[in-house]
C-alpha atoms as a PDB file:
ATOM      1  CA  UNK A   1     139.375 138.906 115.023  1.00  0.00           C
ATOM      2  CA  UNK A   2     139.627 140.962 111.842  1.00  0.00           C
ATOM      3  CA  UNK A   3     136.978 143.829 110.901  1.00  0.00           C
ATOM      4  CA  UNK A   4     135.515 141.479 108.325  1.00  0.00           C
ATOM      5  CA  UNK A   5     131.604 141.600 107.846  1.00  0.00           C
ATOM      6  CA  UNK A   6     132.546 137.920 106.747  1.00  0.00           C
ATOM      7  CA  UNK A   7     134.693 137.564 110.065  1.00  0.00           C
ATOM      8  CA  UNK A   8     133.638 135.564 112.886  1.00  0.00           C
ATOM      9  CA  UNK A   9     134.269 134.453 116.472  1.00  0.00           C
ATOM     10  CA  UNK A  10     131.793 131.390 116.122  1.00  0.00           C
ATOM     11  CA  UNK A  11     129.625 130.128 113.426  1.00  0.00           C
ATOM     12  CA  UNK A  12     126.656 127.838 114.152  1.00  0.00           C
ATOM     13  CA  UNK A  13     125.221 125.343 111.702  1.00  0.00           C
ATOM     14  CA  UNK A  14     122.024 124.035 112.675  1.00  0.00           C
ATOM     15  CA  UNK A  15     119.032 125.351 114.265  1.00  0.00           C
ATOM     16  CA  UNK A  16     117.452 122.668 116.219  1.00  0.00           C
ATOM     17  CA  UNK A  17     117.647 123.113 120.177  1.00  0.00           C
ATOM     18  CA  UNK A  18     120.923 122.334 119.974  1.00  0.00           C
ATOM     19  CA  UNK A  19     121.993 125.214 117.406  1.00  0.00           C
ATOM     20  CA  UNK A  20     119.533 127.482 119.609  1.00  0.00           C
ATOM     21  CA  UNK A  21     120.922 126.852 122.621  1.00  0.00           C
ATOM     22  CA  UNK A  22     124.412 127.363 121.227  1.00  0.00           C
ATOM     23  CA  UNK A  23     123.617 131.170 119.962  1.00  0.00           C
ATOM     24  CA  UNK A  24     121.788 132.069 122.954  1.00  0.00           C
ATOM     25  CA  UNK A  25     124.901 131.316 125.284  1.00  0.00           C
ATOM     26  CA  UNK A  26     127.266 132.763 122.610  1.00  0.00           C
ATOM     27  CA  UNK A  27     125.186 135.730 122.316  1.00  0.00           C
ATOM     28  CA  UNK A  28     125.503 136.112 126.262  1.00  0.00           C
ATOM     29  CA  UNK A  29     129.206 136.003 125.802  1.00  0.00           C
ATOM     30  CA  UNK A  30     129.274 138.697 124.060  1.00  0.00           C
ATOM     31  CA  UNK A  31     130.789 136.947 121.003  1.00  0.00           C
ATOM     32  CA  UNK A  32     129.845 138.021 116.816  1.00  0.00           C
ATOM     33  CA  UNK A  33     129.017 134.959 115.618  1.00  0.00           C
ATOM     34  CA  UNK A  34     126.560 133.506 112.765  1.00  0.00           C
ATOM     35  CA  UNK A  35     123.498 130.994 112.938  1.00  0.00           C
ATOM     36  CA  UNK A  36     123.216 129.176 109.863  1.00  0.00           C
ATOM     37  CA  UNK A  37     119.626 127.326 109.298  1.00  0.00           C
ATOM     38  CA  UNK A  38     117.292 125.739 107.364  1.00  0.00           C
ATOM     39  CA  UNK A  39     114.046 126.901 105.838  1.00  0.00           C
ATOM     40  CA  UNK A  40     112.219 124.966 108.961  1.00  0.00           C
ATOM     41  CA  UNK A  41     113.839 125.433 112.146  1.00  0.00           C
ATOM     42  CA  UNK A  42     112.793 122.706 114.891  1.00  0.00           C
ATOM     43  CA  UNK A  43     110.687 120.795 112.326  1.00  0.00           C
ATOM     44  CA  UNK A  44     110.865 117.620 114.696  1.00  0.00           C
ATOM     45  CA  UNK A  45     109.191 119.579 118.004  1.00  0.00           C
ATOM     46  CA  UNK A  46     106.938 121.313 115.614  1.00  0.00           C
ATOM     47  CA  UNK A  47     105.143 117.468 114.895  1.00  0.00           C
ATOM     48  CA  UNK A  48     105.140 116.357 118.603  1.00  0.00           C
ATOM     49  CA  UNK A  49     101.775 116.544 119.681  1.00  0.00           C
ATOM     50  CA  UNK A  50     103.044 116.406 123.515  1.00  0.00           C
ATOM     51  CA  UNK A  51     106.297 116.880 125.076  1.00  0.00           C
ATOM     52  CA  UNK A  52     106.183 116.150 128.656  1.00  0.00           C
ATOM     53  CA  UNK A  53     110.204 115.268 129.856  1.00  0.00           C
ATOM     54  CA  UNK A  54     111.673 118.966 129.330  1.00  0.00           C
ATOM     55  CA  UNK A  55     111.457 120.352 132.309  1.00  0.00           C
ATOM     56  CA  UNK A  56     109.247 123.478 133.375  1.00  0.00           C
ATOM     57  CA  UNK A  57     107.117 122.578 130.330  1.00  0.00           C
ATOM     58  CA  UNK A  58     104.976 119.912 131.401  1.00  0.00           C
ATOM     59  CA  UNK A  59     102.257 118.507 128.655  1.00  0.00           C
ATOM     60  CA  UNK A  60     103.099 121.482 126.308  1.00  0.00           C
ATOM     61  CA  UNK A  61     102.529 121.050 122.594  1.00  0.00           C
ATOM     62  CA  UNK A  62     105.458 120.577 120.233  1.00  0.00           C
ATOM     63  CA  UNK A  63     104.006 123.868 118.377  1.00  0.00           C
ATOM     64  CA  UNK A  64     104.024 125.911 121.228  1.00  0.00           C
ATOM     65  CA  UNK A  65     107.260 124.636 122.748  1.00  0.00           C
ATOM     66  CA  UNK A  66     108.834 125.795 119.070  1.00  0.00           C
ATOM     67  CA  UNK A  67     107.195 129.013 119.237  1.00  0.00           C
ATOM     68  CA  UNK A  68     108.916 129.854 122.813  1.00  0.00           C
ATOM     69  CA  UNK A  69     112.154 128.534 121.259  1.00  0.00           C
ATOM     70  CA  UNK A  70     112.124 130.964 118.300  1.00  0.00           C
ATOM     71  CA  UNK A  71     110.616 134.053 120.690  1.00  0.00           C
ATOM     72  CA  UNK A  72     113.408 133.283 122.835  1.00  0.00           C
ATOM     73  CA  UNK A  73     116.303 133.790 120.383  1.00  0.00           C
ATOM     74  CA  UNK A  74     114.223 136.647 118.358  1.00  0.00           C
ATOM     75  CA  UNK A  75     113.942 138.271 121.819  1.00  0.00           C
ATOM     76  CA  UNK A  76     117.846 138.588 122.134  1.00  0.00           C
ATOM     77  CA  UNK A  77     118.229 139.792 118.589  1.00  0.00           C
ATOM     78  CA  UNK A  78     119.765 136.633 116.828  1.00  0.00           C
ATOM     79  CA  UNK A  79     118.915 136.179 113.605  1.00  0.00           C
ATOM     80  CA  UNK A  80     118.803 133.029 111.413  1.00  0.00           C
ATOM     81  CA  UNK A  81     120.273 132.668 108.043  1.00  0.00           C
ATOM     82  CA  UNK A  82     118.483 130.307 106.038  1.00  0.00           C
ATOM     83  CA  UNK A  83     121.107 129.314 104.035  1.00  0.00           C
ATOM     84  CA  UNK A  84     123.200 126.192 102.609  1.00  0.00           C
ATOM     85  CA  UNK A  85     126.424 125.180 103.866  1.00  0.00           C
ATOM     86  CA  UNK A  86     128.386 123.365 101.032  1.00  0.00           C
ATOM     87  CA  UNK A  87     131.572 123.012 102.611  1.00  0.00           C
ATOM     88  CA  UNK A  88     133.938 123.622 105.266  1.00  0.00           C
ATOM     89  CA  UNK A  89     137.814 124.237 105.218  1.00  0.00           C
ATOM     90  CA  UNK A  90     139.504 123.992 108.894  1.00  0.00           C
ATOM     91  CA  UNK A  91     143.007 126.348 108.082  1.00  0.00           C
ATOM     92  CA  UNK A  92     145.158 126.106 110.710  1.00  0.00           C
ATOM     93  CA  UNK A  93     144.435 128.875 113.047  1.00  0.00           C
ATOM     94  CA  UNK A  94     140.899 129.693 111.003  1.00  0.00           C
ATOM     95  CA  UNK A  95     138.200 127.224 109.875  1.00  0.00           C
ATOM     96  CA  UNK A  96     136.600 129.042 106.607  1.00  0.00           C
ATOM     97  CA  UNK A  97     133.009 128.102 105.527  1.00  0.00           C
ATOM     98  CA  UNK A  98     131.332 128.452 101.752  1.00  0.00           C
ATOM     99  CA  UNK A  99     127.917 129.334 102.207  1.00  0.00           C
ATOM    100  CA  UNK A 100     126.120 129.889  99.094  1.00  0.00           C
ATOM    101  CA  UNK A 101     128.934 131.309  96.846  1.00  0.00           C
ATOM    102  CA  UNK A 102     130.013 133.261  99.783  1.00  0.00           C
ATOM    103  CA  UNK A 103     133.419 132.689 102.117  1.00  0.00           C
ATOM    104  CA  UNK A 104     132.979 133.067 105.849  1.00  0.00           C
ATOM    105  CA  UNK A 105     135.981 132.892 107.970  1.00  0.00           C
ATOM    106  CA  UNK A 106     135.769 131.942 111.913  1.00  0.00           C
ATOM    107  CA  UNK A 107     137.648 130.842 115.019  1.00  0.00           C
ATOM    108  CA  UNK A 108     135.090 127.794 116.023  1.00  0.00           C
ATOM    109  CA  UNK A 109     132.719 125.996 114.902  1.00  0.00           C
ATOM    110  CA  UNK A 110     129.703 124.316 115.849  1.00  0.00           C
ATOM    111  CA  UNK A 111     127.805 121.484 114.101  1.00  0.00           C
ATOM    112  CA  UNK A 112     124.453 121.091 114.973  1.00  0.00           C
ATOM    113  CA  UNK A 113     122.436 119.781 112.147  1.00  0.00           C
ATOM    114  CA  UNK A 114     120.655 117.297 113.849  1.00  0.00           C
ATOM    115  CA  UNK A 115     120.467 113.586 111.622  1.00  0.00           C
ATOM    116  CA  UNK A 116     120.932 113.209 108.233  1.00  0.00           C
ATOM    117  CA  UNK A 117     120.547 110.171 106.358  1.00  0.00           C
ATOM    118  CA  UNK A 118     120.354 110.686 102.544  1.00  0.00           C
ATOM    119  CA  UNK A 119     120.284 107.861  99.925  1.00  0.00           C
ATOM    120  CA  UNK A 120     123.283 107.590  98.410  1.00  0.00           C
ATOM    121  CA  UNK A 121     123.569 106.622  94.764  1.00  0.00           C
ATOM    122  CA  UNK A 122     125.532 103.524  94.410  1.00  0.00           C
ATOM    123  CA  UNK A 123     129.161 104.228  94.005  1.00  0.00           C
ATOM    124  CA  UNK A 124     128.737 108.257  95.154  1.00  0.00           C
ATOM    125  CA  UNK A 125     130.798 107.284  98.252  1.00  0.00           C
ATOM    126  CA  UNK A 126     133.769 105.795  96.590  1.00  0.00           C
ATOM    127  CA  UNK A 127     134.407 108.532  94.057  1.00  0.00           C
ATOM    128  CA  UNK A 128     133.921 111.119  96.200  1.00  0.00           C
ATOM    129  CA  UNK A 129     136.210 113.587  95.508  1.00  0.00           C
ATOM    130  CA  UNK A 130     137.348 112.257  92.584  1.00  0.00           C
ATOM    131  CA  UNK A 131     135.010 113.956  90.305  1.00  0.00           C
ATOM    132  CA  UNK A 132     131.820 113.303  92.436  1.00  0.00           C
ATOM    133  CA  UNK A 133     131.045 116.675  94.488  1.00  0.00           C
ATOM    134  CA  UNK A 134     128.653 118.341  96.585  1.00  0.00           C
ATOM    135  CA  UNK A 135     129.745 122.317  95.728  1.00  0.00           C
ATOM    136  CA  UNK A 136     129.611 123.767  92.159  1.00  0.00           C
ATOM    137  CA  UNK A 137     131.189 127.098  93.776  1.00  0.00           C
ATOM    138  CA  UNK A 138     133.621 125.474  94.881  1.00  0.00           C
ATOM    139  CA  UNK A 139     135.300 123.375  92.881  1.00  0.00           C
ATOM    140  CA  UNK A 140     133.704 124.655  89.507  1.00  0.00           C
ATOM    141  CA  UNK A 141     136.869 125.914  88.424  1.00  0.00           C
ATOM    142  CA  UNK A 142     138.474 122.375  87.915  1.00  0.00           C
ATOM    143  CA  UNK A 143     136.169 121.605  85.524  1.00  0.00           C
ATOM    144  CA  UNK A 144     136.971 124.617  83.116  1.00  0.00           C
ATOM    145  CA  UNK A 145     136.051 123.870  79.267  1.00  0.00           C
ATOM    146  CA  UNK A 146     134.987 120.237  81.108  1.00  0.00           C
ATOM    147  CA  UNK A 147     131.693 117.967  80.549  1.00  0.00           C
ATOM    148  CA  UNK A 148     129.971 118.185  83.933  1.00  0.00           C
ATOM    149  CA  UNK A 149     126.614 116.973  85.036  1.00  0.00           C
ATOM    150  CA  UNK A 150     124.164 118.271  88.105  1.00  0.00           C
ATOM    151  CA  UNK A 151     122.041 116.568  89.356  1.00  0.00           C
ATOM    152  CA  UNK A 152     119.448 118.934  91.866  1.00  0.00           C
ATOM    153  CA  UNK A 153     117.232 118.220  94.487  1.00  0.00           C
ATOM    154  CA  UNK A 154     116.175 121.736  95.187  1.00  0.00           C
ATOM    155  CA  UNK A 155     115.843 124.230  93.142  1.00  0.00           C
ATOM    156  CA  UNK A 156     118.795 126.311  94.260  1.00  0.00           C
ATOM    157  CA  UNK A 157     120.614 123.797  92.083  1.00  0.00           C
ATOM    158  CA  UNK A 158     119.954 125.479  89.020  1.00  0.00           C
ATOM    159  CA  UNK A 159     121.681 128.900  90.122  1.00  0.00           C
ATOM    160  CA  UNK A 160     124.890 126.172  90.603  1.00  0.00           C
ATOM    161  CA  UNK A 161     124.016 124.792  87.153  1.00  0.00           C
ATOM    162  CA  UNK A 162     124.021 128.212  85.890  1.00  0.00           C
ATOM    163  CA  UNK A 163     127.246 129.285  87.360  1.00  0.00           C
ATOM    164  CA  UNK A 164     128.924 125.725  85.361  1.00  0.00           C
ATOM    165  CA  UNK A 165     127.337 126.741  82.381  1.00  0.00           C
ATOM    166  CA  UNK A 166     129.416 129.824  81.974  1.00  0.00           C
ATOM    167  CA  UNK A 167     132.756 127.947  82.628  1.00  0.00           C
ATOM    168  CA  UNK A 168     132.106 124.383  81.648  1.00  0.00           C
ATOM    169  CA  UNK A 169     131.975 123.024  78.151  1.00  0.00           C
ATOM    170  CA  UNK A 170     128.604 121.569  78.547  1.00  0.00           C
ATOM    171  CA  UNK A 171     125.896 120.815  81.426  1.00  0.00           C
ATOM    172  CA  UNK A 172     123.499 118.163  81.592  1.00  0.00           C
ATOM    173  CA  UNK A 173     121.294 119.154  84.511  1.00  0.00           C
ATOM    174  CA  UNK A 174     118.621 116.315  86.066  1.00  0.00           C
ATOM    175  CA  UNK A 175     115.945 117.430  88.357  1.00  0.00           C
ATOM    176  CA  UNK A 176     114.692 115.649  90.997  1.00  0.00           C
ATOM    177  CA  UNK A 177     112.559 118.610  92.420  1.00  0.00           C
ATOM    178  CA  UNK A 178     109.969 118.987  89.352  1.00  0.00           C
ATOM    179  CA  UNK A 179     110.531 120.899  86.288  1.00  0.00           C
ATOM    180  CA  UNK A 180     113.176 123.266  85.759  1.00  0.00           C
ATOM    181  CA  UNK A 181     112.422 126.546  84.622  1.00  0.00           C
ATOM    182  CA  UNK A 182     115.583 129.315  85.381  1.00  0.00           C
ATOM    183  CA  UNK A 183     118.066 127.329  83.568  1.00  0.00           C
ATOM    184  CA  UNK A 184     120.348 128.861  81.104  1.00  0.00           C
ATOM    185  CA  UNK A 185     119.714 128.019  77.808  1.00  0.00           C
ATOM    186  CA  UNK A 186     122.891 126.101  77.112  1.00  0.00           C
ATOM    187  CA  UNK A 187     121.774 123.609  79.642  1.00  0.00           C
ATOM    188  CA  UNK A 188     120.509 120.330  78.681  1.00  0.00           C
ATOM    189  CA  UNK A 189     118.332 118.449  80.551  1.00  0.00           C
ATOM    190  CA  UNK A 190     118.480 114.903  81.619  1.00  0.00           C
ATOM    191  CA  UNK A 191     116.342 112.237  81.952  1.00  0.00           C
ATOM    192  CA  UNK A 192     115.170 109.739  84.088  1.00  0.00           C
ATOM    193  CA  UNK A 193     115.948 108.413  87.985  1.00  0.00           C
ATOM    194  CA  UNK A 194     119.300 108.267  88.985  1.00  0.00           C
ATOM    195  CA  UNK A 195     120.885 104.560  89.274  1.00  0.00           C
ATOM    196  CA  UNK A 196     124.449 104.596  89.767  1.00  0.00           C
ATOM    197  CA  UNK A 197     127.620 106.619  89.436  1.00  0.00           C
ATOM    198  CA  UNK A 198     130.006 104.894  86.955  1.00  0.00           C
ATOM    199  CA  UNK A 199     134.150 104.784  87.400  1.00  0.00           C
ATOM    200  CA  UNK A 200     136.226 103.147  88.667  1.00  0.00           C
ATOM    201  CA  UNK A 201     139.782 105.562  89.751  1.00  0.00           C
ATOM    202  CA  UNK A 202     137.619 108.764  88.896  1.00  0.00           C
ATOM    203  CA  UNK A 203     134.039 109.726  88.189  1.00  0.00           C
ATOM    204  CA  UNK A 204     133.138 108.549  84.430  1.00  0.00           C
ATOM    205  CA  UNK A 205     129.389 108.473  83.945  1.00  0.00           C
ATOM    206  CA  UNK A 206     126.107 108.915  85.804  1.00  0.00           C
ATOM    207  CA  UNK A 207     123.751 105.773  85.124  1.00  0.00           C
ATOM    208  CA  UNK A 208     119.283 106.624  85.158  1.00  0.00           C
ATOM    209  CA  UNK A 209     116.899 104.240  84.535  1.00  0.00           C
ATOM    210  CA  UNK A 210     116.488 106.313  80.898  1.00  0.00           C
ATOM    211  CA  UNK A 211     120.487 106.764  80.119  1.00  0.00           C
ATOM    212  CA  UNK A 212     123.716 107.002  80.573  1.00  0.00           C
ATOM    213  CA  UNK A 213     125.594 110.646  80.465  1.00  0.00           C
ATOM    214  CA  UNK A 214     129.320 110.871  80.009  1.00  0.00           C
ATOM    215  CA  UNK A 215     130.862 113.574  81.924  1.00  0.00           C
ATOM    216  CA  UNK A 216     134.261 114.556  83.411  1.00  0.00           C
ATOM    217  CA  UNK A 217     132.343 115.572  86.476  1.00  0.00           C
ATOM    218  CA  UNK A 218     129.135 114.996  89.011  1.00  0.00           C
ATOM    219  CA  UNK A 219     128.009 117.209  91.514  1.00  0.00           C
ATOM    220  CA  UNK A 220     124.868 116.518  93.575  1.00  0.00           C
ATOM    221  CA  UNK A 221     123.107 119.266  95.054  1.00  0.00           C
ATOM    222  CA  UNK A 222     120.888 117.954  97.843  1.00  0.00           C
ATOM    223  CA  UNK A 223     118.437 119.597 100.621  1.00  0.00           C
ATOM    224  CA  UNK A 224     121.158 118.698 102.622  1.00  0.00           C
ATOM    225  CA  UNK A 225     124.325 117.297 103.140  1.00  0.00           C
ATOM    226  CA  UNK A 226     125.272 115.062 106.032  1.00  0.00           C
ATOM    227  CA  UNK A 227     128.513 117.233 107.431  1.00  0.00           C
ATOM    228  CA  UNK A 228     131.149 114.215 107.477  1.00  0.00           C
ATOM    229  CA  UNK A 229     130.881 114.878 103.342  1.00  0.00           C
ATOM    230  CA  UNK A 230     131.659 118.648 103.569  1.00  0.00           C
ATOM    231  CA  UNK A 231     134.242 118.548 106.433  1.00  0.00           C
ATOM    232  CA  UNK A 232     137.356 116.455 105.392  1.00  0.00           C
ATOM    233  CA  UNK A 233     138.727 114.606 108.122  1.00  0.00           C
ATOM    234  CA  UNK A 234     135.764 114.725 111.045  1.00  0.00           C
ATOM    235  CA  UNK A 235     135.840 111.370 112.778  1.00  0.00           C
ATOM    236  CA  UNK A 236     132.235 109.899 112.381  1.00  0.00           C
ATOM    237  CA  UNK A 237     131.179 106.805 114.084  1.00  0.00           C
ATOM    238  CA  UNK A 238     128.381 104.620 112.655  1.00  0.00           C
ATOM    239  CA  UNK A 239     126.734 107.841 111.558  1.00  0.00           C
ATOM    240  CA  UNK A 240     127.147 109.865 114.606  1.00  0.00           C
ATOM    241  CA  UNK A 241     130.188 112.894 115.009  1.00  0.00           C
ATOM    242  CA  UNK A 242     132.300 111.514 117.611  1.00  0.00           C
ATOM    243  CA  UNK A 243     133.262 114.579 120.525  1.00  0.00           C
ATOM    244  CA  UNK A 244     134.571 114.244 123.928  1.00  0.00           C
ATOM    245  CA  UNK A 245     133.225 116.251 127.068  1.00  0.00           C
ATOM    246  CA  UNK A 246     133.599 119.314 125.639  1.00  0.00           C
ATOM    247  CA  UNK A 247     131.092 118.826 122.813  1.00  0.00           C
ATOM    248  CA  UNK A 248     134.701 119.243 120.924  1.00  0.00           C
ATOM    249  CA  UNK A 249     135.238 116.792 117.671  1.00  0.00           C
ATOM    250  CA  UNK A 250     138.966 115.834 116.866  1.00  0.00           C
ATOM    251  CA  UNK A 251     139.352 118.775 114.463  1.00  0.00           C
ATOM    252  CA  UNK A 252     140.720 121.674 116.671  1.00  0.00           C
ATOM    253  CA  UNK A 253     137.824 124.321 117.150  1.00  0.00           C
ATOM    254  CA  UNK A 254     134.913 122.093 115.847  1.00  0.00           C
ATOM    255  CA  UNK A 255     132.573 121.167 118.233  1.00  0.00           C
ATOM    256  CA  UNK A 256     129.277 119.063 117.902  1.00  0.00           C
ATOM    257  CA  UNK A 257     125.834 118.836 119.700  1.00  0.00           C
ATOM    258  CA  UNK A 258     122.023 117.368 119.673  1.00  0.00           C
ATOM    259  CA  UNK A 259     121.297 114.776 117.597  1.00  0.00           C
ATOM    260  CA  UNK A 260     124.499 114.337 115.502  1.00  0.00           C
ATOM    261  CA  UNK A 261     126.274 113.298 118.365  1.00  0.00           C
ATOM    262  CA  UNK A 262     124.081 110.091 119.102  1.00  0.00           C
ATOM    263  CA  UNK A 263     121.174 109.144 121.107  1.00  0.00           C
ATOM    264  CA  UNK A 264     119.286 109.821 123.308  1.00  0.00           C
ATOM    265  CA  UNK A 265     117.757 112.089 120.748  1.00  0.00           C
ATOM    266  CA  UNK A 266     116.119 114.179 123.229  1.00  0.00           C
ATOM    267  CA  UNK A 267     115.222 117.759 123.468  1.00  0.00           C
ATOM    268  CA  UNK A 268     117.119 118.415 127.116  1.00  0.00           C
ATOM    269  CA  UNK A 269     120.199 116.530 125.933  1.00  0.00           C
ATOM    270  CA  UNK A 270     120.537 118.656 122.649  1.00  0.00           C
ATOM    271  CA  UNK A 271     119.899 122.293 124.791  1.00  0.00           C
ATOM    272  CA  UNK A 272     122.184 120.994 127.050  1.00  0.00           C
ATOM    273  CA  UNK A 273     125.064 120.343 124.332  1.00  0.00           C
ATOM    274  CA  UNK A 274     124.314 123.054 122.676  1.00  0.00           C
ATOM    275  CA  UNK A 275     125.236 125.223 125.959  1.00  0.00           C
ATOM    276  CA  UNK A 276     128.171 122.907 126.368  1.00  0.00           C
ATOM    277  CA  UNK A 277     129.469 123.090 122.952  1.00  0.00           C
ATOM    278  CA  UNK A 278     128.879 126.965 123.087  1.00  0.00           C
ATOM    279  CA  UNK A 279     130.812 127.637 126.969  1.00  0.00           C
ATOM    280  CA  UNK A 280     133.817 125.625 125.487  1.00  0.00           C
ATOM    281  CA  UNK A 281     133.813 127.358 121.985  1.00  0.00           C
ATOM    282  CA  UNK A 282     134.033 130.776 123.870  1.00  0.00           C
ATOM    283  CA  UNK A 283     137.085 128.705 125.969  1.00  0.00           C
ATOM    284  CA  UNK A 284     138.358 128.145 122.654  1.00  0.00           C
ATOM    285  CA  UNK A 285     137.745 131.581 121.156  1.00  0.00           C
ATOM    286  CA  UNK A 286     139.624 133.413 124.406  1.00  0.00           C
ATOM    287  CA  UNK A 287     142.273 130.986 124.366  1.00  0.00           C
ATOM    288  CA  UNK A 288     143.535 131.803 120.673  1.00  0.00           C
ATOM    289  CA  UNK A 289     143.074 135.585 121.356  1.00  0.00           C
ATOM    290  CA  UNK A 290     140.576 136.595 118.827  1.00  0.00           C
ATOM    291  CA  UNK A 291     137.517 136.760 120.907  1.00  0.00           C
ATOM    292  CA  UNK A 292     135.515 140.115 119.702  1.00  0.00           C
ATOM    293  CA  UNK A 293     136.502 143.353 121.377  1.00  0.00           C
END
């Protein structure tokens, strides 16, 4: 591929076994790739007070089990970036990535963020993308000299609150991670619990149990973001990413693993897709020619 520091063979997003498993196996392959995680890697071994069906490990605590997980990949110099994904572009021959502001260009992909089941706020789904949004970055810039409201479960919301504030014509900004306090001070804040999102062809107003704010847009900034609503046209399945024997999804160079792909939620199924996923990315990677040199 290119000489990009943004440039990559593979990127990984996830970093459950099955995200762990993938960058070990890509890292033995010799291929530059990027492991995108959460603040808590392998949160759900970390709370099992006894694994005893992966094998080699018999009666081993969830906490140690972790530990040997994260020495492993530390060991062979992989680092995780603790960062948010808000959305994913595939590009014909490329598949870019916004992370955090930032573009990141690959070959493959692979999706392993485990389950994620948020609440939706009734009538998110149906205006999605039609002024209901999950990344101020990115689509920002439609809402130039606009009326736009965000509504934050993490702090990191407010630096995307920020960034509107510069372009839009007003923000209304509603927490639901505690007070505010690095807002700009254009920014007004919001009140109460969030109820319903109100339009019916596009996004007109975002109902609380306190008010009701006009806007010409919505974006909701959430811990995170189940993947189906950041990668247009991944066939999902009653919640899980459907992939064939390859780990590989119907999007060309996307592949899945672990948890999002369905049960058995187990740890041994998830390292085991995870090495799947990873072999048949680096298939992938060779077979378009842009494997690192």
């Amino acid at each position: 591929m290119l000489d990009n520091k943004n440039t990559y063979d593979l990127i990984i997003v996830g970093c459950g076994p099955a995200g762990l498993s993938a960058a070990i196996n890509a890292q033995i392959r010799n291929k530059k790739f990027l492991l995108i995680g959460g603040e808590y890697c392998l949160e759900k071994i970390y709370k099992a007070p006894r694994v005893d069906n992966y094998l080699g490990f018999f009666a081993i605590q969830g906490s140690e089990l972790k530990n040997k997980f994260l020495e492993h990949v530390q060991k062979m110099g992989i680092e995780i970036q603790n960062k948010r994904v808000d959305a994913i572009y595939p590009l014909g021959k490329i598949i870019q990535v916004m992370v955090q502001g930032e573009v990141y260009s690959t070959t493959a992909l692979i999706i392993g963020t485990g389950l994620s089941t948020p609440k939706y706020i009734k009538g998110e789904k149906d205006l999605l993308g039609k002024g209901v949004g999950y990344c101020a970055t990115c689509d920002g810039p439609l809402y130039k000299g606009k009326r736009v409201i965000v509504l934050g479960e993490t702090e990191e919301a407010q630096e995307e609150a920020n960034y509107l504030a510069d372009i839009c014509d007003s923000v209304i900004y509603l927490s639901l991670h505690g007070h505010p306090e690095n807002l700009k001070e254009n920014i007004k804040i919001g009140e109460g619990k969030p109820l319903a999102v109100q339009g019916e062809q596009v996004f007109k107003a975002l109902e609380t149990d306190k008010a009701v704010y006009e806007a010409d847009g919505l974006f909701i900034i959430r811990k995170e973001t189940p993947v189906q609503d950041i990668l247009p046209g991944l066939n999902v399945e009653k919640g899980y990413i459907e992939v064939d024997r390859t780990m590989q999804t119907n999007i060309p160079g996307v592949f899945a693993a672990g948890d999002c792909t369905g049960p058995p939620y187990q740890i041994a199924k998830a390292v085991g897709e995870g090495l799947t996923a990873a072999l048949n990315a680096v298939k992938y990677i060779d077979s378009k020619g842009e494997g690192s040199k």
